[in-house]
N, C-alpha and C. Protein backbone atom coordinates (compact mmCIF):
# COMPACT_ATOMS: atom_id res chain seq x y z
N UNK A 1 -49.93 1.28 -3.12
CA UNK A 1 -49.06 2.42 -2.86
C UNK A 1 -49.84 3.46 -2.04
N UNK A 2 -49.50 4.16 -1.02
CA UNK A 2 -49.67 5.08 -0.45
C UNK A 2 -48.95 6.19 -0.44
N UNK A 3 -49.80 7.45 -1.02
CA UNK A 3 -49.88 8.60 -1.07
C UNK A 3 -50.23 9.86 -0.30
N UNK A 4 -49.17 10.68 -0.09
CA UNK A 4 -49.81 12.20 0.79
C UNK A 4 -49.77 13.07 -0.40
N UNK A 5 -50.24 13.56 -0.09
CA UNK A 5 -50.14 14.96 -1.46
C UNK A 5 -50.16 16.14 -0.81
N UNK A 6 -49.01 16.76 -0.72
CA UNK A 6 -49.07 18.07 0.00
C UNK A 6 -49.12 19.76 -0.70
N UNK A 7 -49.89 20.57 -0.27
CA UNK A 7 -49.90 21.84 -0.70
C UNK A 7 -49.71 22.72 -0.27
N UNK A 8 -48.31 22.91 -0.12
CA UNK A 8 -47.15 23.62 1.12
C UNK A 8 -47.69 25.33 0.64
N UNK A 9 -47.99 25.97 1.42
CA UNK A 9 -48.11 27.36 2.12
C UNK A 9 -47.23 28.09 2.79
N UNK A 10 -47.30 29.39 3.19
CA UNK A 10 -46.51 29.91 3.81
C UNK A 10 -47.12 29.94 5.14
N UNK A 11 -48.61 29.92 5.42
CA UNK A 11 -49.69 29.68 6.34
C UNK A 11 -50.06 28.77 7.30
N UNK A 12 -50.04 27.67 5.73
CA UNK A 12 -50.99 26.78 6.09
C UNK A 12 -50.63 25.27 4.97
N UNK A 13 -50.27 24.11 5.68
CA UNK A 13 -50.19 23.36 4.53
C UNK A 13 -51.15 22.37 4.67
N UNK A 14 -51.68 22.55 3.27
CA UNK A 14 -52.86 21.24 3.41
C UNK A 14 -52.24 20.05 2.91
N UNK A 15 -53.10 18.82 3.14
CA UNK A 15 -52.58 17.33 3.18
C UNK A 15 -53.76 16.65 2.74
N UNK A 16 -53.87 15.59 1.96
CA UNK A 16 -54.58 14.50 1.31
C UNK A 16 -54.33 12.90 1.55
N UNK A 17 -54.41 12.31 1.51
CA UNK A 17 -54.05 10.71 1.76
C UNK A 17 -54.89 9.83 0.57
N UNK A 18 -54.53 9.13 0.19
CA UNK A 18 -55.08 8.27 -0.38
C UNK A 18 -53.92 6.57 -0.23
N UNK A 19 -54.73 5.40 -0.54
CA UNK A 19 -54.26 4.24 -0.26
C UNK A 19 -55.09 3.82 -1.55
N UNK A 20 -55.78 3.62 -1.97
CA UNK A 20 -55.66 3.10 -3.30
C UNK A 20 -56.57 4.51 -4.28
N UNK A 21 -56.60 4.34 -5.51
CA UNK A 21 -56.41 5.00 -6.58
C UNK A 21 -57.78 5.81 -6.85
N UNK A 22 -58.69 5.74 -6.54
CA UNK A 22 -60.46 5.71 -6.40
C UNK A 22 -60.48 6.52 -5.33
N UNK A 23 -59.82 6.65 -4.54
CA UNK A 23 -60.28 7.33 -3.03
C UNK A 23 -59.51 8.60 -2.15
N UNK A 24 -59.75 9.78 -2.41
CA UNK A 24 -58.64 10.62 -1.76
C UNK A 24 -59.34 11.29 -0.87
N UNK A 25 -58.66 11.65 0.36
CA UNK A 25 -59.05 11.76 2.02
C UNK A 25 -58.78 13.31 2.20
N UNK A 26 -58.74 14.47 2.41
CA UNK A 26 -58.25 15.19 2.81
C UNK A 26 -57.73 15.08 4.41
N UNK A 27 -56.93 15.25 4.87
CA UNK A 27 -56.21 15.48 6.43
C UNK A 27 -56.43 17.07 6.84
N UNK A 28 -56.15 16.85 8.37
CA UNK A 28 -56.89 18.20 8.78
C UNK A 28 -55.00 18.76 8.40
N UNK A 29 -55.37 20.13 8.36
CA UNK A 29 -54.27 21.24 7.75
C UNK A 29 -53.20 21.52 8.58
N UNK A 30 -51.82 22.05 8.56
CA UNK A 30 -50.93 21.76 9.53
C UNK A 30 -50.70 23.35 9.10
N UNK A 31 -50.41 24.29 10.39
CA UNK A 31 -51.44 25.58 10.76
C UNK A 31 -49.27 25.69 10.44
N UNK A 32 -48.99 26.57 9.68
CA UNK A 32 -47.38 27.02 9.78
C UNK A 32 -47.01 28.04 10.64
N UNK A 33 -46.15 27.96 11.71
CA UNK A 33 -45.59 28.68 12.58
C UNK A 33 -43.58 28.83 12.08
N UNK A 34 -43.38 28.09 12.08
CA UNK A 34 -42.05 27.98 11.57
C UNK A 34 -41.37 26.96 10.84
N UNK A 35 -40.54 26.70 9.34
CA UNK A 35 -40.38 25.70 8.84
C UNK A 35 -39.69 24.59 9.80
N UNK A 36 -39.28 24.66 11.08
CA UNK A 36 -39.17 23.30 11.76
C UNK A 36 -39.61 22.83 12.08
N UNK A 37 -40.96 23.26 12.75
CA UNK A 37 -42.09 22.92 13.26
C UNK A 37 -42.90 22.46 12.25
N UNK A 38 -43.09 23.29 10.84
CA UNK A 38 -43.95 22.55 9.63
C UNK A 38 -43.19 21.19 9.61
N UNK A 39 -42.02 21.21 9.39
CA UNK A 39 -41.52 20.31 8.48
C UNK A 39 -41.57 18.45 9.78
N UNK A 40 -41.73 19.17 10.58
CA UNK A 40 -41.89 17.88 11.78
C UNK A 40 -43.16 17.26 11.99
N UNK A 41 -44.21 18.00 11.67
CA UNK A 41 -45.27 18.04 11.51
C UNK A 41 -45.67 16.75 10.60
N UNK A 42 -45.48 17.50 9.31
CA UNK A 42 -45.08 16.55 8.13
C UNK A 42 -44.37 15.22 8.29
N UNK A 43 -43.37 15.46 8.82
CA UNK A 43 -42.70 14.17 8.86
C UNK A 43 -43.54 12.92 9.46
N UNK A 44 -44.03 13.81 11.03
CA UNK A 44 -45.07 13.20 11.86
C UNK A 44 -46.31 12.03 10.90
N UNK A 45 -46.84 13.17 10.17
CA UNK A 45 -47.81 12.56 9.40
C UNK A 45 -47.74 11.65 8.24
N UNK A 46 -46.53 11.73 7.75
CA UNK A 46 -45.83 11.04 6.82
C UNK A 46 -45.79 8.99 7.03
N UNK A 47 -44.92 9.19 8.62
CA UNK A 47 -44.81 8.35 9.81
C UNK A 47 -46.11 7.88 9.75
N UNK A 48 -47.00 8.43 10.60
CA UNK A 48 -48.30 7.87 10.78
C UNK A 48 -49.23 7.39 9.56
N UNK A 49 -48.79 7.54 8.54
CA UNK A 49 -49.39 6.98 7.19
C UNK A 49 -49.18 5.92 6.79
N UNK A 50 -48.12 6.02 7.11
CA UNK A 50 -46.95 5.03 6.13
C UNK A 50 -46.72 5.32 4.90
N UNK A 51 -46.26 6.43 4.76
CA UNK A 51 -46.39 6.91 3.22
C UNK A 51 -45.41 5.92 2.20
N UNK A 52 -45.69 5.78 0.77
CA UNK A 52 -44.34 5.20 0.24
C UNK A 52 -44.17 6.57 -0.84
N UNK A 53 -45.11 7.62 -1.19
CA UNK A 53 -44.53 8.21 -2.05
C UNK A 53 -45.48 10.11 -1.66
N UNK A 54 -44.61 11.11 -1.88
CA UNK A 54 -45.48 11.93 -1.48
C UNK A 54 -45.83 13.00 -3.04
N UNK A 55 -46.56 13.11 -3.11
CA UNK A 55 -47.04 14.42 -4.30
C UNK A 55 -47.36 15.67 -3.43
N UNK A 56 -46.45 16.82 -4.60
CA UNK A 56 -46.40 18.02 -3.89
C UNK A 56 -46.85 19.18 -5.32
N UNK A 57 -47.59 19.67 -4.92
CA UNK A 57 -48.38 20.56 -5.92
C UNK A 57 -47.62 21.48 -5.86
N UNK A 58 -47.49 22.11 -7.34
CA UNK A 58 -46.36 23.18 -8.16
C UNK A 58 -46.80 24.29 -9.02
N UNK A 59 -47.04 25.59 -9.11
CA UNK A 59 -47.49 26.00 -10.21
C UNK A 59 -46.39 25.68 -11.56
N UNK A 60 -46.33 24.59 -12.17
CA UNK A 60 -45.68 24.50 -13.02
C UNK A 60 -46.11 25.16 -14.78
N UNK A 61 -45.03 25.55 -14.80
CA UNK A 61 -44.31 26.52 -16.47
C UNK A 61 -44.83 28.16 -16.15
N UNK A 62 -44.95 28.51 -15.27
CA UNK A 62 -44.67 29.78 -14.64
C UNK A 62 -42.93 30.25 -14.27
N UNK A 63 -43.12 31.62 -14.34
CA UNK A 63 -41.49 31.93 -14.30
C UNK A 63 -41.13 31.79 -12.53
N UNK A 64 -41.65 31.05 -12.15
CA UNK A 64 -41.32 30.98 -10.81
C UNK A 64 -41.16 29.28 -9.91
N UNK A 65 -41.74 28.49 -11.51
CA UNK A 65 -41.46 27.04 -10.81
C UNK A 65 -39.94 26.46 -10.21
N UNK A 66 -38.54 27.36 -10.92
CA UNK A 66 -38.08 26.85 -10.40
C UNK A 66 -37.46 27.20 -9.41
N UNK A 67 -37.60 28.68 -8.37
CA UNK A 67 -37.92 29.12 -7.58
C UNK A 67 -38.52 27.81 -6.19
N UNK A 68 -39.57 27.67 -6.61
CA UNK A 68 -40.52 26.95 -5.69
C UNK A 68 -40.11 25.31 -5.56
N UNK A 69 -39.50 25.11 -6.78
CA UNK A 69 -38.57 23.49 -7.17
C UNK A 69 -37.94 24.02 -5.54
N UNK A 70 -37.13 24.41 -5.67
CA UNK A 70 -35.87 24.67 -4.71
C UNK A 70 -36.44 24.89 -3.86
N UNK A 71 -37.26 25.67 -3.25
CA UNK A 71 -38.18 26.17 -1.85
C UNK A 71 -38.72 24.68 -1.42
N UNK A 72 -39.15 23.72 -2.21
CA UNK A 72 -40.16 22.20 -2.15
C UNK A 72 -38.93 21.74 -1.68
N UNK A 73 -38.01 21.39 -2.56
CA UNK A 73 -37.01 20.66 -2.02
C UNK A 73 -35.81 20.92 -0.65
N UNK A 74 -35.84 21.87 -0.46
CA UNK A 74 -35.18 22.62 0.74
C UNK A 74 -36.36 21.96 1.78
N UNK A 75 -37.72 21.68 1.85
CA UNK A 75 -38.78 21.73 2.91
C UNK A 75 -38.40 20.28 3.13
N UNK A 76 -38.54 19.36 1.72
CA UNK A 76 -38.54 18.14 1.82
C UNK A 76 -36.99 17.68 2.03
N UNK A 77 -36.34 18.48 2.30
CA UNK A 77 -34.93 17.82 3.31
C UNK A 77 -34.81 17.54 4.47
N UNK A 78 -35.44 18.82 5.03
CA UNK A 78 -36.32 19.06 6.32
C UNK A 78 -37.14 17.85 7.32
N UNK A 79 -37.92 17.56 5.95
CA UNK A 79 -38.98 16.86 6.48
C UNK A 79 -38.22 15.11 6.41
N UNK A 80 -36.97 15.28 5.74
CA UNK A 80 -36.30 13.66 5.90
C UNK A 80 -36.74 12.67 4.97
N UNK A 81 -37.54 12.60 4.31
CA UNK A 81 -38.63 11.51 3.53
C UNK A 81 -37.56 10.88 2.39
N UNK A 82 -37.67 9.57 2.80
CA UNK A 82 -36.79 8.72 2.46
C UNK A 82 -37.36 8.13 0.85
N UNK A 83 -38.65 8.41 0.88
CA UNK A 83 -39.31 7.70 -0.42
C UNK A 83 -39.51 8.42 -1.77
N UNK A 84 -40.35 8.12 -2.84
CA UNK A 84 -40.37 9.03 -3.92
C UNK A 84 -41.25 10.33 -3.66
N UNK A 85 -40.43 11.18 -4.72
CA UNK A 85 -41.33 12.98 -4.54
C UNK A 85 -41.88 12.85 -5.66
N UNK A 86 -43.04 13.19 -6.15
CA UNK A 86 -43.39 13.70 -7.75
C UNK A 86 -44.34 15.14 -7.41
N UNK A 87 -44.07 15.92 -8.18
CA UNK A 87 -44.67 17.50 -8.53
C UNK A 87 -45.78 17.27 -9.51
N UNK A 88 -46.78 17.94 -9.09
CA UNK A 88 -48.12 17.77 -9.96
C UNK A 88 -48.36 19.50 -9.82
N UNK A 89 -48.61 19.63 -11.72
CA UNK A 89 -49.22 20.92 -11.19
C UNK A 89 -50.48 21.26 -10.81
N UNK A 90 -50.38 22.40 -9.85
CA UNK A 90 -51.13 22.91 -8.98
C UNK A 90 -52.80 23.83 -9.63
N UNK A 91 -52.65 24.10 -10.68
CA UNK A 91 -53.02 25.51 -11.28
C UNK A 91 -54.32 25.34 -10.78
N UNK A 92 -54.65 26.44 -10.62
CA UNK A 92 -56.34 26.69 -10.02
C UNK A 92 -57.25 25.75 -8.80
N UNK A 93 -56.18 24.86 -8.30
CA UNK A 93 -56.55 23.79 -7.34
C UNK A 93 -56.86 24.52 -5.88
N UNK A 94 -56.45 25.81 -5.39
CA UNK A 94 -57.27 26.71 -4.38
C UNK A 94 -58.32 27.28 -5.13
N UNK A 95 -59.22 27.66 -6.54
CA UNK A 95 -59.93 28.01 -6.56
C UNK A 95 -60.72 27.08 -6.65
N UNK A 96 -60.65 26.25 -7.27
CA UNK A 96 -61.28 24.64 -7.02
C UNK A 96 -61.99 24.35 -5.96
N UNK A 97 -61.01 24.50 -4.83
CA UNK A 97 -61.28 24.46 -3.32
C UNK A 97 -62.32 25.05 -3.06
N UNK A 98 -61.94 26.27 -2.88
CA UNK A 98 -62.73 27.33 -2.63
C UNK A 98 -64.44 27.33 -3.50
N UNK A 99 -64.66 26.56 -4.26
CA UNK A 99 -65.62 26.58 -5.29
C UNK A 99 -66.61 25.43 -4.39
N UNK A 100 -66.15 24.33 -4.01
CA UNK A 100 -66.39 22.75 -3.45
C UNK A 100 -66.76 23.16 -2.36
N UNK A 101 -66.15 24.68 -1.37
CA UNK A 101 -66.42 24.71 -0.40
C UNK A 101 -67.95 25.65 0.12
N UNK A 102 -68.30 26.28 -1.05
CA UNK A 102 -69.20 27.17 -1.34
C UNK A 102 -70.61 26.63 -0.45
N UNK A 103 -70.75 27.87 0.40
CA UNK A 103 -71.89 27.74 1.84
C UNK A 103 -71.50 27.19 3.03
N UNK A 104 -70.06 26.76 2.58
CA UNK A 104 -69.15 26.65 3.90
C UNK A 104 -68.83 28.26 4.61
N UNK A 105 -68.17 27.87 6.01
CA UNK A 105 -67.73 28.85 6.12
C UNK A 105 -66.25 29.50 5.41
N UNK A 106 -66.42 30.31 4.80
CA UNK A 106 -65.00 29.98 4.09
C UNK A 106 -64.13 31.46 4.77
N UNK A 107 -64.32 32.38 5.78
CA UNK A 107 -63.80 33.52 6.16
C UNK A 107 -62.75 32.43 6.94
N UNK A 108 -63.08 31.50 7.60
CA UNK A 108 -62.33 30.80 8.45
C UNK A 108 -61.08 30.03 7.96
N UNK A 109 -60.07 30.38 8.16
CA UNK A 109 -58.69 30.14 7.64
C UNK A 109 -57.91 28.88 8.79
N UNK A 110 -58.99 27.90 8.56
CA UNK A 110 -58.05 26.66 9.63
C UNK A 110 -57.73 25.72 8.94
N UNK A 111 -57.62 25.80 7.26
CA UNK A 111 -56.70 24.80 6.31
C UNK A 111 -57.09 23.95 5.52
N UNK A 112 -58.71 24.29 6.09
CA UNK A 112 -60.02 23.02 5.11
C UNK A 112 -59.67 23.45 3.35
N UNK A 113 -59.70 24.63 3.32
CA UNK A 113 -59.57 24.85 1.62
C UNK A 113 -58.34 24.05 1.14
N UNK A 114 -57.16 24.22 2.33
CA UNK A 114 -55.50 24.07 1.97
C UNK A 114 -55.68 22.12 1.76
N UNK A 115 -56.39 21.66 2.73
CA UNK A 115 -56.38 20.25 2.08
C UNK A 115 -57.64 20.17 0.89
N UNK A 116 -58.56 20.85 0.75
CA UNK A 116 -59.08 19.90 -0.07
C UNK A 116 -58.41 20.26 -1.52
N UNK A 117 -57.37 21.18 -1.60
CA UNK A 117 -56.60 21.51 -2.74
C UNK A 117 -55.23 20.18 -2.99
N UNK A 118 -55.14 19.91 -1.93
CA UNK A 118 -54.09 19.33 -1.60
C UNK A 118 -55.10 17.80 -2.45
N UNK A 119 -55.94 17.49 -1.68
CA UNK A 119 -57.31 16.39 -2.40
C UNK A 119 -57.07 16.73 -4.04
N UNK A 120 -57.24 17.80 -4.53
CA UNK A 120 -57.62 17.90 -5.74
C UNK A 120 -55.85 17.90 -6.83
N UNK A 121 -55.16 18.44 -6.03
CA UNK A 121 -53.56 17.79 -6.51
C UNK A 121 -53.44 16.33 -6.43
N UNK A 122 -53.71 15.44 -5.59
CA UNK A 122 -53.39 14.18 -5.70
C UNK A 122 -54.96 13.64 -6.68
N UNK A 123 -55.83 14.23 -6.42
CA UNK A 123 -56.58 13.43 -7.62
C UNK A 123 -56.49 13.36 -9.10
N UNK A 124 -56.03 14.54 -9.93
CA UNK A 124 -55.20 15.19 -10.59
C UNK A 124 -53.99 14.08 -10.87
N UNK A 125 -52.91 14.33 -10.04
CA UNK A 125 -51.60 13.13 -9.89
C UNK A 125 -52.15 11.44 -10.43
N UNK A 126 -53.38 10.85 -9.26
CA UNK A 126 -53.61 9.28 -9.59
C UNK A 126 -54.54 9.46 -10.81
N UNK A 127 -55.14 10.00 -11.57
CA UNK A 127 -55.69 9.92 -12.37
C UNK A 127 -54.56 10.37 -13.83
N UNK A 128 -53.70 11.20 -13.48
CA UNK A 128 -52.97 10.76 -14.80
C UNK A 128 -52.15 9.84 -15.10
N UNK A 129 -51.56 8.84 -13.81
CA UNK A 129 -50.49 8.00 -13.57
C UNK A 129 -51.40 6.38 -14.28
N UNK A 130 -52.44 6.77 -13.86
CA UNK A 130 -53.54 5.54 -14.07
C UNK A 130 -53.27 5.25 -15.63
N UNK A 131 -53.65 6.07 -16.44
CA UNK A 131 -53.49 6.03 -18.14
C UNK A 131 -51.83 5.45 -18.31
């Protein structure tokens, strides 16, 4: 099975890949200008994967998941994706980032944090599906 795991922004959405269960990739970050342009983007990369299923990171049991349910799913209409969605929550997976990235440059906002969060949602996701 192949996996994207996305960590949709208002910015910046980061992206992950993985193809089997042991191994997750971060993708370079898809820089947001407008949701048609994100969402084509996505699709683009989706395409070029061959995705069969995508994970999309959620702050879930916050008073705002289902807010963001609806915002995810409005994107992923957008984006067309014919295959399965599953929501993994998100919680602390940008500070995570941001932690992994430490002596990087991190003032620089070109999406490296946004995927490797996006990395740490789908690792998160195949490691609980595994059990």
């Amino acid at each position: 099975m192949k996996y994207i795991a996305i960590d949709l922004g208002l910015k910046r959405i980061g992206l992950a890949y993985s193809a089997h269960k042991d191994l997750v990739t971060p993708l370079p970050a898809i820089i947001r200008k407008n949701r048609n342009q994100a969402s084509d983007e996505v699709k683009k990369v989706i395409k070029e994967w061959e995705v069969d299923a995508v994970v999309i990171g959620i702050p879930l049991g916050g008073s705002s998941e289902d807010e963001m349910k609806r915002r995810i799913e409005h994107f992923m209409n957008l984006v067309d994706f014919q295959g399965e969605v599953f929501f993994q929550d998100e919680a602390g997976s940008s500070k995570e980032a941001e932690s992994m990235m430490r002596g990087e440059i991190k003032q620089i906002r070109d999406g490296r944090i946004d995927s490797i969060s996006a990395m740490i949602i789908l690792q998160r996701f195949l490691a609980k599906s595994k059990g």
